[in-house]
Protein backbone atom coordinates (compact mmCIF):
# COMPACT_ATOMS: atom_id res chain seq x y z
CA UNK A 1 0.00 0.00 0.00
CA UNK A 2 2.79 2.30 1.31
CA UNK A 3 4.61 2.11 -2.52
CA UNK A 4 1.17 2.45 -4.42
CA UNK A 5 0.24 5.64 -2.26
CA UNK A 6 3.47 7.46 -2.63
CA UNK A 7 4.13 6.55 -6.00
CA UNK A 8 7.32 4.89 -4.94
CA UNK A 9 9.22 2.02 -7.03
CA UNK A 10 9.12 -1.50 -5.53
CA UNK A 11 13.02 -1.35 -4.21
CA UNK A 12 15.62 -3.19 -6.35
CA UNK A 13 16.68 -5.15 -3.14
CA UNK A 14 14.46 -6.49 -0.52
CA UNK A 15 16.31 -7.63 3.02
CA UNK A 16 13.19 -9.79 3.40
CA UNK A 17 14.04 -8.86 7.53
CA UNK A 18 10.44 -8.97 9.33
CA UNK A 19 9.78 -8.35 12.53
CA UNK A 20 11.45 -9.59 15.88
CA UNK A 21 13.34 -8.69 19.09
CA UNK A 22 15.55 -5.50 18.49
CA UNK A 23 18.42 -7.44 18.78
CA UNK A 24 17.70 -9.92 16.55
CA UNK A 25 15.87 -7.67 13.56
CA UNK A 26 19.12 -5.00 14.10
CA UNK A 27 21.55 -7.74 13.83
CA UNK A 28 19.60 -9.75 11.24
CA UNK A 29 19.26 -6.39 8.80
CA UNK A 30 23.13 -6.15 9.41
CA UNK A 31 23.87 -9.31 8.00
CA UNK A 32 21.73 -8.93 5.29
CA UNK A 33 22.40 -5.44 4.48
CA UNK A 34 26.40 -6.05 4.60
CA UNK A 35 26.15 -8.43 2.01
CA UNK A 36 24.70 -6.09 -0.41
CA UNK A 37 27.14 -3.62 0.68
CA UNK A 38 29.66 -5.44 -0.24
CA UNK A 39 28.29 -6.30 -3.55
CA UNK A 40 27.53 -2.86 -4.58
CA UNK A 41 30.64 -1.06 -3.30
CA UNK A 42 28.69 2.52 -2.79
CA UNK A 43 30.35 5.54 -1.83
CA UNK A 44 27.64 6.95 0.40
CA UNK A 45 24.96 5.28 2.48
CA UNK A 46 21.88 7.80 3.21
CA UNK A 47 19.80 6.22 6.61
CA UNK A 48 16.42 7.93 8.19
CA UNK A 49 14.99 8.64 11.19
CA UNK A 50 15.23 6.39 13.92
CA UNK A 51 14.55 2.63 13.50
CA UNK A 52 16.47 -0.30 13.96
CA UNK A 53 17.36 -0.27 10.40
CA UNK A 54 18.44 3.21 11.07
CA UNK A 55 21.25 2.19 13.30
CA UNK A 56 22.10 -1.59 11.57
CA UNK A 57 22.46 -0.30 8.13
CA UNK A 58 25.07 3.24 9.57
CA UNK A 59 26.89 0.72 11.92
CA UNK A 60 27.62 -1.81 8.66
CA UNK A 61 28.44 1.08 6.45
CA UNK A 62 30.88 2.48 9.18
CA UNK A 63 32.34 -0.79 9.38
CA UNK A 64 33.45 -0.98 5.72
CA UNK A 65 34.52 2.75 5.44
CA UNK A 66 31.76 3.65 3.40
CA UNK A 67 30.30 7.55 4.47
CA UNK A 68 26.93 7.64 6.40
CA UNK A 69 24.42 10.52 5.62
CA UNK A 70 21.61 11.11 8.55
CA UNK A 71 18.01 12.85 7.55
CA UNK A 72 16.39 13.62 10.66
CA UNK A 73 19.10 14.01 12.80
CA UNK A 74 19.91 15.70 15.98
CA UNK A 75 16.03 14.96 17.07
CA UNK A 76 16.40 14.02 21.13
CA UNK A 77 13.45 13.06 23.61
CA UNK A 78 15.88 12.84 25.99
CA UNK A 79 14.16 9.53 27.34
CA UNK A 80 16.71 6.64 26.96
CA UNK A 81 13.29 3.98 27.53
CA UNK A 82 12.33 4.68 23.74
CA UNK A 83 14.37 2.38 21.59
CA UNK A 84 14.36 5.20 19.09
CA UNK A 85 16.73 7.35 21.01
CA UNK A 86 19.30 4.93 21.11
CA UNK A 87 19.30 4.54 17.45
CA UNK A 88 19.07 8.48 16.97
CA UNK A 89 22.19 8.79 19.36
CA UNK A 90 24.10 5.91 17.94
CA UNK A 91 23.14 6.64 14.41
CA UNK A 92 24.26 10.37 14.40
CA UNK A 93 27.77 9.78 16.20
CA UNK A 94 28.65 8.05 13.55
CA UNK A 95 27.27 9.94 10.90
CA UNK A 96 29.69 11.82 8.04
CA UNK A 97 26.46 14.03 7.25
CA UNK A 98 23.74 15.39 9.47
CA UNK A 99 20.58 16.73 7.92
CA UNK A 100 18.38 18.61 10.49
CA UNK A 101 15.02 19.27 10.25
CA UNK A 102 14.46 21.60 12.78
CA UNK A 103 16.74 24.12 14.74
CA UNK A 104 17.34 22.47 18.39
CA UNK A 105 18.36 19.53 16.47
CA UNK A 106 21.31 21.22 15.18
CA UNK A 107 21.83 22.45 19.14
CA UNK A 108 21.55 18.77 20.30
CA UNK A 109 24.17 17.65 17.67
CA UNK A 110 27.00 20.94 18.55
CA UNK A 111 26.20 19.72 22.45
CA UNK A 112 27.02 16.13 21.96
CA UNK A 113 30.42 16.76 20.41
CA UNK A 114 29.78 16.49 16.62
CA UNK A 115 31.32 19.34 14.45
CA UNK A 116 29.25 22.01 13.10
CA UNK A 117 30.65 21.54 9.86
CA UNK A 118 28.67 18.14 9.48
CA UNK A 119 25.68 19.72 10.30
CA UNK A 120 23.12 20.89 7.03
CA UNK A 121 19.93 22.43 8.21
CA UNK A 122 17.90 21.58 5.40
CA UNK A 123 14.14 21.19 6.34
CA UNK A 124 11.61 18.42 6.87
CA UNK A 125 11.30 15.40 3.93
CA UNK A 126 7.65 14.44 6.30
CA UNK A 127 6.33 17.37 5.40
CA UNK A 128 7.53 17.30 1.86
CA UNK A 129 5.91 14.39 1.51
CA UNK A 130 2.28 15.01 2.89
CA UNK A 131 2.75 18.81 0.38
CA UNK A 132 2.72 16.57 -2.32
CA UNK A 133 0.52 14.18 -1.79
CA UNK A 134 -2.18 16.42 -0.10
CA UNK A 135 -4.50 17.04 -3.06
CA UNK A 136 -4.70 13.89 -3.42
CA UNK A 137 -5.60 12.37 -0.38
CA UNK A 138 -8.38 14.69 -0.05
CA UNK A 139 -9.94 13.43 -3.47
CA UNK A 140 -10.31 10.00 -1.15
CA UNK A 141 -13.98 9.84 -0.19
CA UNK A 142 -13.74 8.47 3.24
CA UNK A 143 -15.69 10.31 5.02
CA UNK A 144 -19.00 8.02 3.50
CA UNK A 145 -16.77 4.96 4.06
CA UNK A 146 -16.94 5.05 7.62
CA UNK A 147 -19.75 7.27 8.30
CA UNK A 148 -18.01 10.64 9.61
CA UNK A 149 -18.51 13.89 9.20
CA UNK A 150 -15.75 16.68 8.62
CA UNK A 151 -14.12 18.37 11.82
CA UNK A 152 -16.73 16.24 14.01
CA UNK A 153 -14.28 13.11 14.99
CA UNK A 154 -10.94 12.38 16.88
CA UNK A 155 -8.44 10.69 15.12
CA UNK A 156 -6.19 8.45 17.50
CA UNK A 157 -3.59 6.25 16.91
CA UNK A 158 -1.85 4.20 19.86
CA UNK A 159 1.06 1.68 19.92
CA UNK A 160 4.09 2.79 21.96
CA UNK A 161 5.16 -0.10 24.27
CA UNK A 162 4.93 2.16 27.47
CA UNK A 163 1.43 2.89 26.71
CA UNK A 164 -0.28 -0.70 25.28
CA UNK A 165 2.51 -3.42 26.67
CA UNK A 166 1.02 -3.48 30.33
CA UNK A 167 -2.93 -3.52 31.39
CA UNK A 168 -2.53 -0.21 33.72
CA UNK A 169 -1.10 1.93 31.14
CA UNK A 170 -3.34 0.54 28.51
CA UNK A 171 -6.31 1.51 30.65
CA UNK A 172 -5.50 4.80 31.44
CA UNK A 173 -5.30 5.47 27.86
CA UNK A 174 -8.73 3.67 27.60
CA UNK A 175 -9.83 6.36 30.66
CA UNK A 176 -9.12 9.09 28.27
CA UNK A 177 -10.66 7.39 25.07
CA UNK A 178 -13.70 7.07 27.17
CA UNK A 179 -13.68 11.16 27.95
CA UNK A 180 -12.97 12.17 24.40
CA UNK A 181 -15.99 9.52 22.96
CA UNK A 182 -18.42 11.71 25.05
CA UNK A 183 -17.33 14.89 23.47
CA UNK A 184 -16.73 13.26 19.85
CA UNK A 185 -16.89 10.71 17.56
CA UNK A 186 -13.34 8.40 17.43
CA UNK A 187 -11.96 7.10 14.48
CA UNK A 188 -9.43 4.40 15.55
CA UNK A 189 -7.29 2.43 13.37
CA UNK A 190 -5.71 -0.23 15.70
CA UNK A 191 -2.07 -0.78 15.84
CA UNK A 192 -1.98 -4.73 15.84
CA UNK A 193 0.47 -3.89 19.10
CA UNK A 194 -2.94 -2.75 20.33
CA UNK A 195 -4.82 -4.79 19.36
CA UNK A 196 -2.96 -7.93 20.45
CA UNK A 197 -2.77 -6.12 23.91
CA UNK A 198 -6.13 -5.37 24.29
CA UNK A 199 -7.34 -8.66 23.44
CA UNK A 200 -4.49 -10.11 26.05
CA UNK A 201 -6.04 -7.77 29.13
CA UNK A 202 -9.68 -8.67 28.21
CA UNK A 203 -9.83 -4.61 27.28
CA UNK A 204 -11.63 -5.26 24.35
CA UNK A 205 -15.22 -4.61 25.78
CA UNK A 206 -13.55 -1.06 27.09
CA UNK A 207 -13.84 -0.09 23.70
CA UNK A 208 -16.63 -1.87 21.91
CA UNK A 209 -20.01 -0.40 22.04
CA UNK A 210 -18.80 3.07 22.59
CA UNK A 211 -18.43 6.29 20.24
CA UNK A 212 -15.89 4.33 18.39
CA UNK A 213 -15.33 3.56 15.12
CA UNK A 214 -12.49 0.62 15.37
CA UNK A 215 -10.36 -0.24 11.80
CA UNK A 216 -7.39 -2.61 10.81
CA UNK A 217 -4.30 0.14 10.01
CA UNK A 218 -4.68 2.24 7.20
CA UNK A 219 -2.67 3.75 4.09
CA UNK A 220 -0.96 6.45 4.11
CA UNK A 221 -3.15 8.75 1.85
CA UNK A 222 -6.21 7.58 4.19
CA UNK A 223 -4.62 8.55 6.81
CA UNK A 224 -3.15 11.94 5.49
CA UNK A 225 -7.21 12.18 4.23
CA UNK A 226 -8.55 11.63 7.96
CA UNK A 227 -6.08 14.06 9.31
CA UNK A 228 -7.09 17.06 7.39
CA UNK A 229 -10.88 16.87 7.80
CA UNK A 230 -10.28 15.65 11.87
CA UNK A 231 -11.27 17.92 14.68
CA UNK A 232 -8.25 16.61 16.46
CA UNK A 233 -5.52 13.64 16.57
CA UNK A 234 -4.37 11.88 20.01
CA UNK A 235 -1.11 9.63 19.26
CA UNK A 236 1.90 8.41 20.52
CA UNK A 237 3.62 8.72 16.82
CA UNK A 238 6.53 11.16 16.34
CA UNK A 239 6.03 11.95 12.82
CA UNK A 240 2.09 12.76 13.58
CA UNK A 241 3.24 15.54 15.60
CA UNK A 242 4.95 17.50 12.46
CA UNK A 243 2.25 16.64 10.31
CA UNK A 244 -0.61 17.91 12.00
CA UNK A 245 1.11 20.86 13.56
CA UNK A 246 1.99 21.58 9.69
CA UNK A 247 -1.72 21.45 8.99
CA UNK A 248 -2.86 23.68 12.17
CA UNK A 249 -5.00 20.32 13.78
CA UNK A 250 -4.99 20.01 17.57
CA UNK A 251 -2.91 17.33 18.91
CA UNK A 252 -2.45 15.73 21.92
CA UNK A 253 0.32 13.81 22.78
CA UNK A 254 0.16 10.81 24.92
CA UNK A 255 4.02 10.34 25.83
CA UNK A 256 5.99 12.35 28.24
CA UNK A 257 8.12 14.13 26.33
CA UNK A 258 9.07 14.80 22.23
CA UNK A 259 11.85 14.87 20.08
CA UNK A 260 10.00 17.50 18.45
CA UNK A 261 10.10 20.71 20.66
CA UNK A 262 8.71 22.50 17.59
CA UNK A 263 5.65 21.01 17.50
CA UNK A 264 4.85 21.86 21.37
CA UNK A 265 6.90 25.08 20.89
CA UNK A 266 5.30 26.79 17.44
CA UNK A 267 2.89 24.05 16.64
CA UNK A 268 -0.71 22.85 18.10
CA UNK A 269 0.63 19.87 19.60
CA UNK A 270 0.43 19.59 23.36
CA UNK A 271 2.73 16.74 25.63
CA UNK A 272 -0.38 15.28 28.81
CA UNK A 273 1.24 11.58 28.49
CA UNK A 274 -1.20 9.17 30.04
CA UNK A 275 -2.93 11.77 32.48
CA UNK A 276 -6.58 11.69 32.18
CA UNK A 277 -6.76 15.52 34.05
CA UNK A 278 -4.61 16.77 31.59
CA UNK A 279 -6.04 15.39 28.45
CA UNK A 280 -9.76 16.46 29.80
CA UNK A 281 -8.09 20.07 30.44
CA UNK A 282 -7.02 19.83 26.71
CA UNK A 283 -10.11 18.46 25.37
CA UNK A 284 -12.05 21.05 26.94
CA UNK A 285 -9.96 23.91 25.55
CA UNK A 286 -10.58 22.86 21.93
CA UNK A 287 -13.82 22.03 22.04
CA UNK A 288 -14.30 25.89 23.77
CA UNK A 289 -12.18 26.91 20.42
CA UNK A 290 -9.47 28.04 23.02
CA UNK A 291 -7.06 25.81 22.28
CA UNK A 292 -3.90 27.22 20.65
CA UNK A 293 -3.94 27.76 17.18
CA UNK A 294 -0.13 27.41 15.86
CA UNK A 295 2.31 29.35 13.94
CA UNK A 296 3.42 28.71 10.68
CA UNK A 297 6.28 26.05 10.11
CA UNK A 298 8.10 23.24 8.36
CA UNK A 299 8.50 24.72 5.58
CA UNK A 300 8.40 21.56 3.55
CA UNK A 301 11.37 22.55 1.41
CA UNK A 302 13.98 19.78 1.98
């Protein structure tokens, strides 16, 4: 789906590296990923963002003295739980080139010891992305599909280990689901994480029956569709943050920090982790149209 959305190529290589413990996907992509390496004898490898590939495909690259290039680094939530900041640290230490998507990055990166002459502040590739393919996702008639109306649901997504992997945390994000259905309808696509979770604490009734419209995951041009005609978005993504602070949507965050300060900073996106006071003082606001509205940023122009 993610290929047919974009417009995207299949790849010419396929690691064929599924899913697993971080050790063993990281070190399985490494062996796979070497081997092509070697094959192909490139002079530059170009990694994103923060995944395990992130860090297994920099670390082989490194290995055989082939330069690493880095889009979206210098991001930091400061909160070494989140596998993604240890492949964001890692990844950018041992970077050649350092492209930066927003200012404190570039701060994070001069703090940490890397020279300011590796660092290229070039903009956001996200936001690039949903420019393009904007027009287009709002052709999608989806709002029929699953019977919503524009600017009168929440969009949520959930998945994050600290907020679905035990039953308390998964309930207190259930607490909050519970609030917001009163105000609004909820569109939900669930994260199989979730899903598998909620089935696993008997949670599922929590959620059945209510103001909810449940889905399997979506595309990315449904989802970039759902975001523009939402009244507001609650996740625990990192990229969601950028995109609907570039559109002006409200967004609450359920973590307890972001590596994206300019989304909390300049944006409409608000940090109230899994605290059901908070996310009811939130609620409240933008439903009272008092909720901030958000400068202009990302630019889009990387």
């Amino acid at each position: 789906v993610f290929f047919d959305d974009l417009g995207i190529p299949e790849p010419d290589v396929h690691l064929n590296v599924g899913s697993a413990s971080h050790a063993v996907q990281t070190a399985n992509i490494m062996i796979e990923f070497e081997r092509e390496l070697i094959k192909e004898e490139p002079s530059l490898v170009v990694v994103v963002g923060d995944v395990n590939s992130t860090i297994a495909c920099a670390l082989v690259a490194k290995k055989l003295h082939v330069k690493v290039a880095h889009i979206e680094a210098g991001l930091r939530s400061f909160d070494m739980k989140m596998p993604e900041e240890i492949n964001r640290l890692l990844t950018d230490q041992i970077s050649d080139f350092l492209f930066t998507t927003e200012k404190s990055a570039a701060l994070n990166l001069k703090r940490e010891g890397i020279s300011a002459d590796k660092i290229f502040f070039v903009g956001n590739v996200m936001i690039d992305t949903l420019i393009t393919n904007l027009e287009k996702a709002k052709k999608l008639n989806l709002l029929d599909k699953y019977n919503l109306k524009k600017n009168d649901y929440a969009l949520i997504t959930l998945h994050r280990p600290s907020n679905v992997d035990t039953k308390e945390n998964l309930e207190k994000m259930l607490n909050i689901l519970n609030f917001l259905q009163k105000k609004v309808k909820i569109f939900f696509p669930i994260h199989p994480r979730t899903k598998k979770n909620l089935e696993k604490f008997d949670l599922e009734k929590n959620v059945k029956g209510l103001n909810i419209v449940l889905s399997n995951p979506i595309g990315y041009l449904e989802f970039l569709n759902l975001m523009t005609n939402s009244r507001l978005i609650l996740t625990d993504s990192g990229g969601i943050q950028e995109e609907a602070s570039y559109l002006k949507i409200p967004i609450l965050t359920a973590r307890e920090g972001t590596e994206r300060p300019i989304t909390v900073d300049e944006g409409t996106n608000t940090i109230i982790g899994n605290d059901l006071a908070k996310a009811k003082k939130y609620i409240e606001e933008i439903f009272v149209n008092n909720y901030k509205k958000g400068q202009d940023i990302e630019n889009g122009m990387a």
